[in-house]
Every structure is written in structure tokens, then in C-alpha cells.
C-alpha atoms as a PDB file:
ATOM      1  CA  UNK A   1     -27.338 -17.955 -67.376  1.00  0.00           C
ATOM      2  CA  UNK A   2     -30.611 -18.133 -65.769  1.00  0.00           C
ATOM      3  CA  UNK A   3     -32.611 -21.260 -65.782  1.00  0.00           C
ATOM      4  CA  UNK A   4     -35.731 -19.279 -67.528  1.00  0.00           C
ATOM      5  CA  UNK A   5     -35.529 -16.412 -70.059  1.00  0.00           C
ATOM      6  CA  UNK A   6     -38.740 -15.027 -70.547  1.00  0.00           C
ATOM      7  CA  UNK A   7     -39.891 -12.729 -73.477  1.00  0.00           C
ATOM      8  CA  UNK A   8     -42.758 -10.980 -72.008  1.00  0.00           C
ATOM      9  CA  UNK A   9     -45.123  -8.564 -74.068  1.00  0.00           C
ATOM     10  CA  UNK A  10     -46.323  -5.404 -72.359  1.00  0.00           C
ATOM     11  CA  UNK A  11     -48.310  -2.450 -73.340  1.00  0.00           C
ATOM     12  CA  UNK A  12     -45.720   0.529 -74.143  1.00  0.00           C
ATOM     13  CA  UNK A  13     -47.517   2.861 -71.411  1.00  0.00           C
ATOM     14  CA  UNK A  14     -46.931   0.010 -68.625  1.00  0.00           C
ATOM     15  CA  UNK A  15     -43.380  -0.679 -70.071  1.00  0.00           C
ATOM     16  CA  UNK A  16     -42.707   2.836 -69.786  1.00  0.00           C
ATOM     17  CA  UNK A  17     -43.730   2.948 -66.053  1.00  0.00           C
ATOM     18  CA  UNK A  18     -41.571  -0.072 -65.106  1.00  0.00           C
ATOM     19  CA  UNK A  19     -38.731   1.572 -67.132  1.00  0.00           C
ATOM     20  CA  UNK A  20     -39.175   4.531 -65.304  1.00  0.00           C
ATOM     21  CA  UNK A  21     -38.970   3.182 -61.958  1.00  0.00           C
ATOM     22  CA  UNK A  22     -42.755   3.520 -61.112  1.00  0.00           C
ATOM     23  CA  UNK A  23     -43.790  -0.057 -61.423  1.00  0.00           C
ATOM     24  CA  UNK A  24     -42.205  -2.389 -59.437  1.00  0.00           C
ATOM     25  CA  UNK A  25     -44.566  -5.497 -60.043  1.00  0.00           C
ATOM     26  CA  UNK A  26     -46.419  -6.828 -63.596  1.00  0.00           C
ATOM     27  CA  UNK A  27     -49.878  -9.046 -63.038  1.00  0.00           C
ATOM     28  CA  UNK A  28     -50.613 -11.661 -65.182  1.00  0.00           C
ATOM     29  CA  UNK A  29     -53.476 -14.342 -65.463  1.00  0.00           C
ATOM     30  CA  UNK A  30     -51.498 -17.099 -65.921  1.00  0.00           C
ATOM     31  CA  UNK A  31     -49.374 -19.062 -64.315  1.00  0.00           C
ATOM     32  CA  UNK A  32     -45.162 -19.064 -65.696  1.00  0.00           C
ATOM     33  CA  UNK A  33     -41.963 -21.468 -64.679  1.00  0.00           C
ATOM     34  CA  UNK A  34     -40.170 -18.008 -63.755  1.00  0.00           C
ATOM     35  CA  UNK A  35     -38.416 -18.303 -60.403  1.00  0.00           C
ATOM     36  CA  UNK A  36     -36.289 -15.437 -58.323  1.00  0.00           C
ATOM     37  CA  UNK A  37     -33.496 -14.550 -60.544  1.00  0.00           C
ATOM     38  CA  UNK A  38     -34.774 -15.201 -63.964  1.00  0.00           C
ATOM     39  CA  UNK A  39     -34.466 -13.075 -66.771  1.00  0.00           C
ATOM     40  CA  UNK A  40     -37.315 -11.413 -68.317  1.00  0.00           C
ATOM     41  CA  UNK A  41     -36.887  -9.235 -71.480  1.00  0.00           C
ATOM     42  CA  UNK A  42     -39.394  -6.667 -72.447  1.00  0.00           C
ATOM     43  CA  UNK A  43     -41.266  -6.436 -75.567  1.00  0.00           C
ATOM     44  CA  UNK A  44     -43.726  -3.004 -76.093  1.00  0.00           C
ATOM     45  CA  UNK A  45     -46.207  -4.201 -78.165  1.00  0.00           C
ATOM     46  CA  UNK A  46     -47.961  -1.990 -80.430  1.00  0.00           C
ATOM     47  CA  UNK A  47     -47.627   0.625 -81.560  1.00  0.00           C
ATOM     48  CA  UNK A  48     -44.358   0.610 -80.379  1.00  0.00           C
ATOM     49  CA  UNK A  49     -43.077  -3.036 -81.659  1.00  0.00           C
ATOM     50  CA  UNK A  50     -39.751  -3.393 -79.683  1.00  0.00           C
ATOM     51  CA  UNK A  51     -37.563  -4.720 -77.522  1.00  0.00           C
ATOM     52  CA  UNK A  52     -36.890  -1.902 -74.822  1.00  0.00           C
ATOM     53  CA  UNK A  53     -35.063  -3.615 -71.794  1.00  0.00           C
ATOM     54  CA  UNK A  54     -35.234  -6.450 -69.644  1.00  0.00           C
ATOM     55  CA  UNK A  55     -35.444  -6.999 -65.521  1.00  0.00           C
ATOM     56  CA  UNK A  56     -34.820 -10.128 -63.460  1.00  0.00           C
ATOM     57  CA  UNK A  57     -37.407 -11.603 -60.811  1.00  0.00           C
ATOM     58  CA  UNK A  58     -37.003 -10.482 -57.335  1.00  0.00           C
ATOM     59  CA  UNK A  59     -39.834 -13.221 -56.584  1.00  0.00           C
ATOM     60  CA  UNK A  60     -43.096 -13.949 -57.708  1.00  0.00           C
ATOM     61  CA  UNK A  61     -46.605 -14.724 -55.623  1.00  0.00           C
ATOM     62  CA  UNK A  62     -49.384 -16.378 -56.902  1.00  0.00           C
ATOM     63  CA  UNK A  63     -52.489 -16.299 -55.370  1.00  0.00           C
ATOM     64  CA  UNK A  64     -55.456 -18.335 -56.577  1.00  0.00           C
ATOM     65  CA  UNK A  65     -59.379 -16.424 -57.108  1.00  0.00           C
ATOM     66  CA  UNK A  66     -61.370 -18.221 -55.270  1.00  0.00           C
ATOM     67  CA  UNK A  67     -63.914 -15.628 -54.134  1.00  0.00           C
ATOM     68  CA  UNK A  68     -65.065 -12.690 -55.294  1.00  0.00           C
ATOM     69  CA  UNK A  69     -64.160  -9.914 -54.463  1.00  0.00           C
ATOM     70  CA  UNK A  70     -62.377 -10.924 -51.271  1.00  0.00           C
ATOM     71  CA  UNK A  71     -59.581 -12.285 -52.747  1.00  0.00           C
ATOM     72  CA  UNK A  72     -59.368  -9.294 -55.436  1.00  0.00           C
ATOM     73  CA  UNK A  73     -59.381  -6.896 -52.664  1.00  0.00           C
ATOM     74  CA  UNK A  74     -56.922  -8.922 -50.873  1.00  0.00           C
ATOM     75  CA  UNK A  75     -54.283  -9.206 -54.336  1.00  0.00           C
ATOM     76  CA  UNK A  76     -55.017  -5.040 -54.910  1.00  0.00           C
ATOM     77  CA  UNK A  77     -53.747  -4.342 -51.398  1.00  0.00           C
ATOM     78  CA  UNK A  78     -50.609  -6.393 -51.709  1.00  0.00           C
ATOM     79  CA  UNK A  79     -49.929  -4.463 -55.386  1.00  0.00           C
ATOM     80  CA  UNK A  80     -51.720  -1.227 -55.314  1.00  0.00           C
ATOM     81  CA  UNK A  81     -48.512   1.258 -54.755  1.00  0.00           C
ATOM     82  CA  UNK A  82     -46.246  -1.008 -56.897  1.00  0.00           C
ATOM     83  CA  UNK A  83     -48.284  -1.847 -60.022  1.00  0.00           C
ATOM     84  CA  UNK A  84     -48.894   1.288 -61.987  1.00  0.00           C
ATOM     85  CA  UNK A  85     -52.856   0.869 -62.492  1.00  0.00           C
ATOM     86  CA  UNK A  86     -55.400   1.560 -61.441  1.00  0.00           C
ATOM     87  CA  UNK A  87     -58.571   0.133 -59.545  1.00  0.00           C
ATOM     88  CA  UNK A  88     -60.597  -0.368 -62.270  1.00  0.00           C
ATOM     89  CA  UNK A  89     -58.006  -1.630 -64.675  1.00  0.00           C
ATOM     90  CA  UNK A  90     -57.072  -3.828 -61.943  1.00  0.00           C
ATOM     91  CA  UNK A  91     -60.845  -5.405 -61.677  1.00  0.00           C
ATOM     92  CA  UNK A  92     -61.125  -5.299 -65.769  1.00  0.00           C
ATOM     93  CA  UNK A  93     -57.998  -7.454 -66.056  1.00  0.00           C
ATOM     94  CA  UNK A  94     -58.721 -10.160 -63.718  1.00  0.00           C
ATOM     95  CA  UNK A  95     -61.866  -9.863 -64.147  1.00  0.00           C
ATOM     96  CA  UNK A  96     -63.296 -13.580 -64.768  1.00  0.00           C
ATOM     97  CA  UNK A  97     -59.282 -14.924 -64.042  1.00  0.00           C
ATOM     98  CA  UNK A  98     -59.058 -18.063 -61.742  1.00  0.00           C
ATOM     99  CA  UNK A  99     -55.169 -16.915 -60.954  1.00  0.00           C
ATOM    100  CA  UNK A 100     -53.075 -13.668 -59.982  1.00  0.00           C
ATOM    101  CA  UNK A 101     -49.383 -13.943 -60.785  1.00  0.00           C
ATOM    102  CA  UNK A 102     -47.209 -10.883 -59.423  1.00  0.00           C
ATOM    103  CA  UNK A 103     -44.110 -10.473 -60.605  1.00  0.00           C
ATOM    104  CA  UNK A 104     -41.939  -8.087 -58.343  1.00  0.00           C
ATOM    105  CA  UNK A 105     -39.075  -7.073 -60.732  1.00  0.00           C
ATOM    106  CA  UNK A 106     -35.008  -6.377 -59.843  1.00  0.00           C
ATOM    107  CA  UNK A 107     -32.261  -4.730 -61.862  1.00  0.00           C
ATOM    108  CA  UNK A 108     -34.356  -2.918 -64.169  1.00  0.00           C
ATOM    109  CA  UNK A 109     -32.363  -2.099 -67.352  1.00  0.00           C
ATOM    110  CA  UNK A 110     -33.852  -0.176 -70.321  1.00  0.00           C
ATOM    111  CA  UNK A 111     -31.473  -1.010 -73.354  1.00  0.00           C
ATOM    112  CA  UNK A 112     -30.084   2.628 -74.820  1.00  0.00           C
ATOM    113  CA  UNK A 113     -31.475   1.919 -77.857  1.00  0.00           C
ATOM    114  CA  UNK A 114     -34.473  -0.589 -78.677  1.00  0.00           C
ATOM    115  CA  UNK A 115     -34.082  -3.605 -80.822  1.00  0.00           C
ATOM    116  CA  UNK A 116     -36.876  -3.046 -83.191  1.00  0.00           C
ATOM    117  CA  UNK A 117     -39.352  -6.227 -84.872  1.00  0.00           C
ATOM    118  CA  UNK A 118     -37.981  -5.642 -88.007  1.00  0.00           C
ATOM    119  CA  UNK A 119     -34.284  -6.134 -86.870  1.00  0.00           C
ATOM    120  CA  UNK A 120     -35.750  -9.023 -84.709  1.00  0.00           C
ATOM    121  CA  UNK A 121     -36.951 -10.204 -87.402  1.00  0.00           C
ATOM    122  CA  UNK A 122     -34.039  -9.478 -90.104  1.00  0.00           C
ATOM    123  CA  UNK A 123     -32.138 -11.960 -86.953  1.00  0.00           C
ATOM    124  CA  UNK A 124     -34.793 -14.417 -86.210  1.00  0.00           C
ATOM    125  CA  UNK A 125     -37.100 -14.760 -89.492  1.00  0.00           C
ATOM    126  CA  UNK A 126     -39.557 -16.964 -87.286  1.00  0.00           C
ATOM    127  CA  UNK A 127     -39.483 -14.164 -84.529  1.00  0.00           C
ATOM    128  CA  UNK A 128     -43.118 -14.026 -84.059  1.00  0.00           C
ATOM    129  CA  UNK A 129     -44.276 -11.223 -80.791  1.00  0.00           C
ATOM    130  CA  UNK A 130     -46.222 -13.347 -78.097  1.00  0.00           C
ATOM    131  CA  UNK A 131     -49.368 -12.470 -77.221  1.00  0.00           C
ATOM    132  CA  UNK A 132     -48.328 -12.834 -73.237  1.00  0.00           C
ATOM    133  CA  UNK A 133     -44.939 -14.381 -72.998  1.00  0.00           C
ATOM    134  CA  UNK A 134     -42.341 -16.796 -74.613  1.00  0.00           C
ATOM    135  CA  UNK A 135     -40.170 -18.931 -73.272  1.00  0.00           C
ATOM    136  CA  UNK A 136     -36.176 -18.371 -75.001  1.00  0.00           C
ATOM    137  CA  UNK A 137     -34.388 -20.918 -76.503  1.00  0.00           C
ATOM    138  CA  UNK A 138     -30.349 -20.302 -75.957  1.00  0.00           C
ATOM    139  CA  UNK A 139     -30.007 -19.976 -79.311  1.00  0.00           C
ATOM    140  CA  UNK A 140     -32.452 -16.792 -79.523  1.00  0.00           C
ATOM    141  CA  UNK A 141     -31.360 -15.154 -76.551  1.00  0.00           C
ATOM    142  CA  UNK A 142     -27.866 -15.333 -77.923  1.00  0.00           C
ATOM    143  CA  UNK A 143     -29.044 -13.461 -80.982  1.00  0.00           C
ATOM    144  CA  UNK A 144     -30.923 -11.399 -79.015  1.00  0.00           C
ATOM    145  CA  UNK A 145     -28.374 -10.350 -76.520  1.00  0.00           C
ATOM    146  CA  UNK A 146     -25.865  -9.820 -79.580  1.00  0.00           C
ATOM    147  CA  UNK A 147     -28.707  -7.245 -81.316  1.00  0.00           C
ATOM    148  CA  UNK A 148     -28.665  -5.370 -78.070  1.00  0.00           C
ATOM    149  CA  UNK A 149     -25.448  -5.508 -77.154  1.00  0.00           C
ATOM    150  CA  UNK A 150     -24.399  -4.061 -80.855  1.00  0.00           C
ATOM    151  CA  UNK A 151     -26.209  -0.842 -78.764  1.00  0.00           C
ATOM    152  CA  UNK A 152     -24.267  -1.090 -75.530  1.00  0.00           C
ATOM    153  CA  UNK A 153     -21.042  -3.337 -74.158  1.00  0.00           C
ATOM    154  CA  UNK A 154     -23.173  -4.329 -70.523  1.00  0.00           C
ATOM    155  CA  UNK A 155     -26.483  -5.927 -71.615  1.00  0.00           C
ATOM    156  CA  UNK A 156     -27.576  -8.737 -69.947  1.00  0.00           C
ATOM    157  CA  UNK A 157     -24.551  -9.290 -67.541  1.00  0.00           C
END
């Protein structure tokens, strides 16, 4: 088992583009404990309201935002072909951020069939969406690994 398991909320049209094969590495703002080889599962938030797949961390770089823009420019030229957004979505997020965490993803897996809130929920009655990310206890990833794996025999390893 990995040391960190990592719920991590996305927007459905940037799930979709790491699910595809498109984007290879998710920004965020703030810092996490993931290291190479965790385990990050992947909630589309609304409208969608799912779990759709998961990836593990090929490595992560975090680069502090010291000066502006230098150090944007320097962070968009590191991501631009790998993160699925554009230029001015990429200034509008970090826009005002002290941090940029990239996540470059591995072994992207979208689950044949999504485990939906409400069966999350039916599982896990305190299964509350994060607004960025959650840290798993064992306990919920074994529930949530036996919800996905009622949709396929391989999930998860």
C-alpha cells in the first residue's frame, strides 16, 4: 500500500483530459505529503459528482512565487504541453498563490464504471467531497477500493 492515498477533487473537463491521456501534470496551490508512488484517486466534482479513476505520482516539484511574473513564466514553461490549460487559466489560478505544486501523474486508470456520491455515500455516510484534497484513512480506501472493484477485478493493484 502506498504511504499516502490522496482523494483529490478535479473539475470533470480537467479529469477528462488526464483520463484521456492529454494531461500529464495537475497544479495546485498548496503544498501535499504526496511523494513518487502514491496513490491519488480522482473525484469530478460537479456536475459530475464521482469517483472516475485514480493515478499514482511519477514525482512532484514545487516551486515557491517569489516574483512576479518571472517565476510564473518560469512554472508555465516547465508545464505548458503537459497541463491541459491554458495561459490565462494558468495566470487566473495562481494568481495571488505563494506556491506551485505539479503533480506529474503515472499509471493512469479510469475505473469502467464511476463510483457515484450517492453510493459513496450509501458506504461512507460521513463521505463528505473535499474542496481540494483528502487524505484516506485505510479503512475508507478499503471501502472504496471494494465499491470499485464491485465494477472491475484489477483496481488499485
Amino acid at each position: 500500500m502506498p504511504s499516502n492515498i490522496l482523494l483529490l477533487s478535479i473539475r470533470p473537463k480537467y479529469a477528462q483530459k488526464i483520463f484521456d491521456g492529454n494531461k500529464k501534470v495537475e497544479l495546485r496551490r498548496v503544498r501535499t505529503r504526496l511523494d513518487k508512488d502514491d496513490l491519488v484517486l480522482v473525484y469530478a466534482s460537479s456536475p459530475q459528482k464521482a469517483l472516475i479513476g485514480y493515478f499514482e505520482v511519477d514525482r512532484i516539484l514545487e516551486i515557491p512565487i517569489q516574483k512576479f511574473p518571472e517565476d510564473l513564466n518560469k512554472i508555465w514553461n516547465q508545464v505548458s504541453k503537459t497541463a491541459e490549460i491554458s495561459r490565462q487559466e494558468f495566470d487566473i489560478y495562481y494568481a495571488g498563490a505563494s506556491l506551485s505544486v505539479c503533480i506529474f501523474l503515472k499509471n493512469v486508470q479510469l475505473l469502467p464504471q464511476p463510483v457515484t456520491l450517492t453510493r459513496l455515500r450509501e458506504e461512507l455516510s460521513d463521505f463528505r467531497p473535499p474542496q481540494s484534497y483528502h487524505y484516506l484513512t485505510e479503512n475508507e480506501f478499503k471501502t472504496i477500493k471494494y465499491l470499485a472493484q464491485n465494477n472491475t477485478s484489477s483496481v488499485f493493484g
